[in-house]
Protein backbone atom coordinates (compact mmCIF):
# COMPACT_ATOMS: atom_id res chain seq x y z
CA UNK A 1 104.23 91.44 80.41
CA UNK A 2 107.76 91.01 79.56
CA UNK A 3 109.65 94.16 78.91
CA UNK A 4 112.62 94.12 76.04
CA UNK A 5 115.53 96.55 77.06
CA UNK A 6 116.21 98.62 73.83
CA UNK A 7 118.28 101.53 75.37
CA UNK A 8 119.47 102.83 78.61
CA UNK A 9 121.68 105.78 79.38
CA UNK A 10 122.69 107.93 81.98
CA UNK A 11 121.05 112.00 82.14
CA UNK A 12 122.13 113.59 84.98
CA UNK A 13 123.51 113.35 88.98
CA UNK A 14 121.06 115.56 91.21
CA UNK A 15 122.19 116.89 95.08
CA UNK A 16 118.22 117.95 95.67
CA UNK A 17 115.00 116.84 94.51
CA UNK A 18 114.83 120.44 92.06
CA UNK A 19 117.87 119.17 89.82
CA UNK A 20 116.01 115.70 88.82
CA UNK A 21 115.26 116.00 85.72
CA UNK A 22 111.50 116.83 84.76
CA UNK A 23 108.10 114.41 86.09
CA UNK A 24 107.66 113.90 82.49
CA UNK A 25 107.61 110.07 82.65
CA UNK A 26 107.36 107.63 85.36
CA UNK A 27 110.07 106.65 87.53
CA UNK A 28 111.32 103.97 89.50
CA UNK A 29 114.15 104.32 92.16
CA UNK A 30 116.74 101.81 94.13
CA UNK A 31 118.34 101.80 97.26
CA UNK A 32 119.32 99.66 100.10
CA UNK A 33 121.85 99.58 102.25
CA UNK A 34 125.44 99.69 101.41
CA UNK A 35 127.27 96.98 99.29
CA UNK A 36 123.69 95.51 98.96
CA UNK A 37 124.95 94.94 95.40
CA UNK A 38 122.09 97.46 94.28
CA UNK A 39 124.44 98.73 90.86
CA UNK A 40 124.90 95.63 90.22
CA UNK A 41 121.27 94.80 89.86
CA UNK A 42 121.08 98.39 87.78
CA UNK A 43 123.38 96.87 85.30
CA UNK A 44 121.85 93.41 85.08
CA UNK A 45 118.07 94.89 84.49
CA UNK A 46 119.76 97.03 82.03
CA UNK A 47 121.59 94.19 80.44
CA UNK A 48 124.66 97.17 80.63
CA UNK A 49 127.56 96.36 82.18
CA UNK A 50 129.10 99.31 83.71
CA UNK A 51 126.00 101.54 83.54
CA UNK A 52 126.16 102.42 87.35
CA UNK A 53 129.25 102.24 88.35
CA UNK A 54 130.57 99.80 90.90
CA UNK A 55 132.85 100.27 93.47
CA UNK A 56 134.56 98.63 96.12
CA UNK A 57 134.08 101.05 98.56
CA UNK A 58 130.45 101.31 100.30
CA UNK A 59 128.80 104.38 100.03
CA UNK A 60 130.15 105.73 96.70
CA UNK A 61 126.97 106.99 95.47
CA UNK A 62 126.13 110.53 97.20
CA UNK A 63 123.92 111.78 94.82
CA UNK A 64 120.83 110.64 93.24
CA UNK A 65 121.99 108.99 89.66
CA UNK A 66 118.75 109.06 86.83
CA UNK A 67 119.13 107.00 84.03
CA UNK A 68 116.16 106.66 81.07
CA UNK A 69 115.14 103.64 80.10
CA UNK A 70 113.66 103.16 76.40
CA UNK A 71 113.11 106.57 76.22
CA UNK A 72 109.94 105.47 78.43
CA UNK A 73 110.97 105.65 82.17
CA UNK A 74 113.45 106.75 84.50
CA UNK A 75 115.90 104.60 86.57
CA UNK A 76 116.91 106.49 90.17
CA UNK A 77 119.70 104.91 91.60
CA UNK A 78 119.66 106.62 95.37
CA UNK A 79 122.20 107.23 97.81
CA UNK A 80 122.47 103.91 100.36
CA UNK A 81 121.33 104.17 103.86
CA UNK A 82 123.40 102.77 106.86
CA UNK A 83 126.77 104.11 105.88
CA UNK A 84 129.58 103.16 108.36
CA UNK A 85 132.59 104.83 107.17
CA UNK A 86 131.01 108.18 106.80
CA UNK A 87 130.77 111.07 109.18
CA UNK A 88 127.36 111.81 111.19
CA UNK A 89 126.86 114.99 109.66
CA UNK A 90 127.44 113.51 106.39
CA UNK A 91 125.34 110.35 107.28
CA UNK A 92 122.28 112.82 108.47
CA UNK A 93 122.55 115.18 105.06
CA UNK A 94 121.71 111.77 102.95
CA UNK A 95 119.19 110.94 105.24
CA UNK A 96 117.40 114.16 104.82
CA UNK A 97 118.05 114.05 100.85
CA UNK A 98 116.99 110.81 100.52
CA UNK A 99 113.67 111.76 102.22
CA UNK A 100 113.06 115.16 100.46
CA UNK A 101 113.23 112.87 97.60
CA UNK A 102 110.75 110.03 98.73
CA UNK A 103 107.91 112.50 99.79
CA UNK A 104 108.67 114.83 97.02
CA UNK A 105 109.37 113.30 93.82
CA UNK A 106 105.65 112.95 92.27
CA UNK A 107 106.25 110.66 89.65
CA UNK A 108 108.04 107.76 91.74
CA UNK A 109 105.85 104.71 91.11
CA UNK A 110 107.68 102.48 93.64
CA UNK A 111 110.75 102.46 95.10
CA UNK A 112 112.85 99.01 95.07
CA UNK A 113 114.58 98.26 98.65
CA UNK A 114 117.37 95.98 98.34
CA UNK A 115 117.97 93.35 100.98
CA UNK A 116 120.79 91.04 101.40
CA UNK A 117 119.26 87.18 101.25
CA UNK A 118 122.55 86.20 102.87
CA UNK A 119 121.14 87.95 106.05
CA UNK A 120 117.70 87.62 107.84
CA UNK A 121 116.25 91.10 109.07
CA UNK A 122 117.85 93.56 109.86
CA UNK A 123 116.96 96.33 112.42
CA UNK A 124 117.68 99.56 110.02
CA UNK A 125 115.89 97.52 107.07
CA UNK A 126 113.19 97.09 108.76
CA UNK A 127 112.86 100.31 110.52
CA UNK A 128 113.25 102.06 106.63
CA UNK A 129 110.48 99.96 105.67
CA UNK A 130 108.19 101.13 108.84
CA UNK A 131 109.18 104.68 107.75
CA UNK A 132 108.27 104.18 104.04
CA UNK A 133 104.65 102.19 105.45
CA UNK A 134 104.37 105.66 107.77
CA UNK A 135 104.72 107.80 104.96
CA UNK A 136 102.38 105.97 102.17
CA UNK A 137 105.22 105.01 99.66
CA UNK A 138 104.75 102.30 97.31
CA UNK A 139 107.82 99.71 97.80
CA UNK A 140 108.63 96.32 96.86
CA UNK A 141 111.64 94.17 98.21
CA UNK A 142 114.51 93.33 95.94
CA UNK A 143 116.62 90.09 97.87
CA UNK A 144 120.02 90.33 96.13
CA UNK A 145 122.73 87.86 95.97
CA UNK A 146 120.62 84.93 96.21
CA UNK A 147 123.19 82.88 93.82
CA UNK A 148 126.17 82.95 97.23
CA UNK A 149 124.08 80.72 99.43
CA UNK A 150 121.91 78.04 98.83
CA UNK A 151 117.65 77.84 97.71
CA UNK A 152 116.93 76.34 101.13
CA UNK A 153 118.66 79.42 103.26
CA UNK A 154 117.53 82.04 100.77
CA UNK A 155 113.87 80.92 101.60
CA UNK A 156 114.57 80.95 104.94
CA UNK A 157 115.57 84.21 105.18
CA UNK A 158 112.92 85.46 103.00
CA UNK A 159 110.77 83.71 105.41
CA UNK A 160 112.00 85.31 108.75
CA UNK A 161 111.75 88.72 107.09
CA UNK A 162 108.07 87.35 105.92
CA UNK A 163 107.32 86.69 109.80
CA UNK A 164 108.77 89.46 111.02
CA UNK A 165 107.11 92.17 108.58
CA UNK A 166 103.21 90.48 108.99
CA UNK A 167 103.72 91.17 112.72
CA UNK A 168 102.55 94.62 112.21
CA UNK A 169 101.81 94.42 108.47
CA UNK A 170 98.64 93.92 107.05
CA UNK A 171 100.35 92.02 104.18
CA UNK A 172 103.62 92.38 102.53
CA UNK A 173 104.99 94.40 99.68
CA UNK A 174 105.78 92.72 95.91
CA UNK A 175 108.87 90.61 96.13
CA UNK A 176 111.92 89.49 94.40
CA UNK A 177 114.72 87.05 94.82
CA UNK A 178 117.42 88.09 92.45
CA UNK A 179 121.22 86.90 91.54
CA UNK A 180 123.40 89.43 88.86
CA UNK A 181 125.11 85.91 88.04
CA UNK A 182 122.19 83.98 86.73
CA UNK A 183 119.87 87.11 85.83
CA UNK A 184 117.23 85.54 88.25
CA UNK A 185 114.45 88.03 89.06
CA UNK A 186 115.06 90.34 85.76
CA UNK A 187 112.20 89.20 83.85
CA UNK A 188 109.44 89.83 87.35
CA UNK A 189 111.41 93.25 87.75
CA UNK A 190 110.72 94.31 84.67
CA UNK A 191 107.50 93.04 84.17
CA UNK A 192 106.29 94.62 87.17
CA UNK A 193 107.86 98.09 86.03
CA UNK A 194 105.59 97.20 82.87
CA UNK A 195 102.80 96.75 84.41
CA UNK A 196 102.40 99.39 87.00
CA UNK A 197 104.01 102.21 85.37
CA UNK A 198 100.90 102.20 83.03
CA UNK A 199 99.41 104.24 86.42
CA UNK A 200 101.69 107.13 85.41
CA UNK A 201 99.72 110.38 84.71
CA UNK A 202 101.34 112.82 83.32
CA UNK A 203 101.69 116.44 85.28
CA UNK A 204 98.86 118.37 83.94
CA UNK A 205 96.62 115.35 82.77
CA UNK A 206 93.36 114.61 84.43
């Protein structure tokens, strides 16, 4: 089901899960690890440039961004995890937002984890993914970046994170290879944000 982007803005910047803005529709978040490329990806789904801004320095987004979609869904771009130039205290405070927001936020259909296809698995990925497995939340893996090296490594990687996942998965999550230069994986995004955000039910409904 191929989804047509007709509008897209920006609503609000939240510091806790109370200041999202209301369950009303359903939602669909992003985060990975620093300089993942993940607003890169927000702008190329969007087909608008500049929507979520883009900096060079990692870690620039601290708060959870929310950004509606066709007047249909919400976009949550989350703070990154894995943050090297940041303090500890500062490091733990995202973790615990992030997570308030993960095991709080009721209309979050899936949540989009952006990995580096330059890179095989890494320890902290995978470890987030155990966590989100642990905790019952719906999440699908977003390879970015897949234009910088070539088909054949960008399969290979996929494949050692493949191997190393079914070791103690049953199966593995949805899955996209994408590249913000050639659009590649925009369409399957958005189709799958088509598809299964038709299991939205609104607060209240039975």
């Amino acid at each position: 089901m191929k989804m047509i982007i007709t509008s897209a803005e920006f609503i609000t910047s939240s510091t806790s899960v109370k200041m999202c803005p209301g369950a009303d529709r359903p939602e669909f978040a992003f985060i990975g690890r620093s300089n993942v490329g993940k607003s890169s990806l927000i702008n190329m789904l969007t087909s608008r440039p500049g929507l979520a801004k883009i900096s060079a320095h990692p870690g620039k987004t601290q708060t959870i961004n929310h950004f509606l979609v066709n007047n249909s869904w919400y976009l949550a771009d989350l703070p990154g995890y894995g943050y090297a130039r940041v303090s500890k205290a500062m490091r733990n405070n995202f973790e615990r937002f992030i997570s308030s927001y993960l095991l709080q936020r009721e209309n979050m259909i899936c949540l989009f984890v952006l990995l580096d296809s330059r890179h095989g698995p890494m320890k902290l990925d995978m470890e987030f993914m155990k966590n989100l497995g642990v905790n019952s939340i719906p999440f699908a893996r977003v390879f970015t970046k897949a234009d910088k090296i070539s088909r054949r490594e960008v399969n290979s990687n996929v494949g050692l994170h493949d191997k190393l996942m079914l070791e103690t998965w049953e199966s593995l999550p949805p899955t996209f290879i994408t590249s913000t230069k050639s659009g590649a994986g925009r369409d399957e995004i958005l189709g799958f944000i088509s598809e299964t955000s038709t299991i939205f039910k609104h607060p209240g409904s039975r």
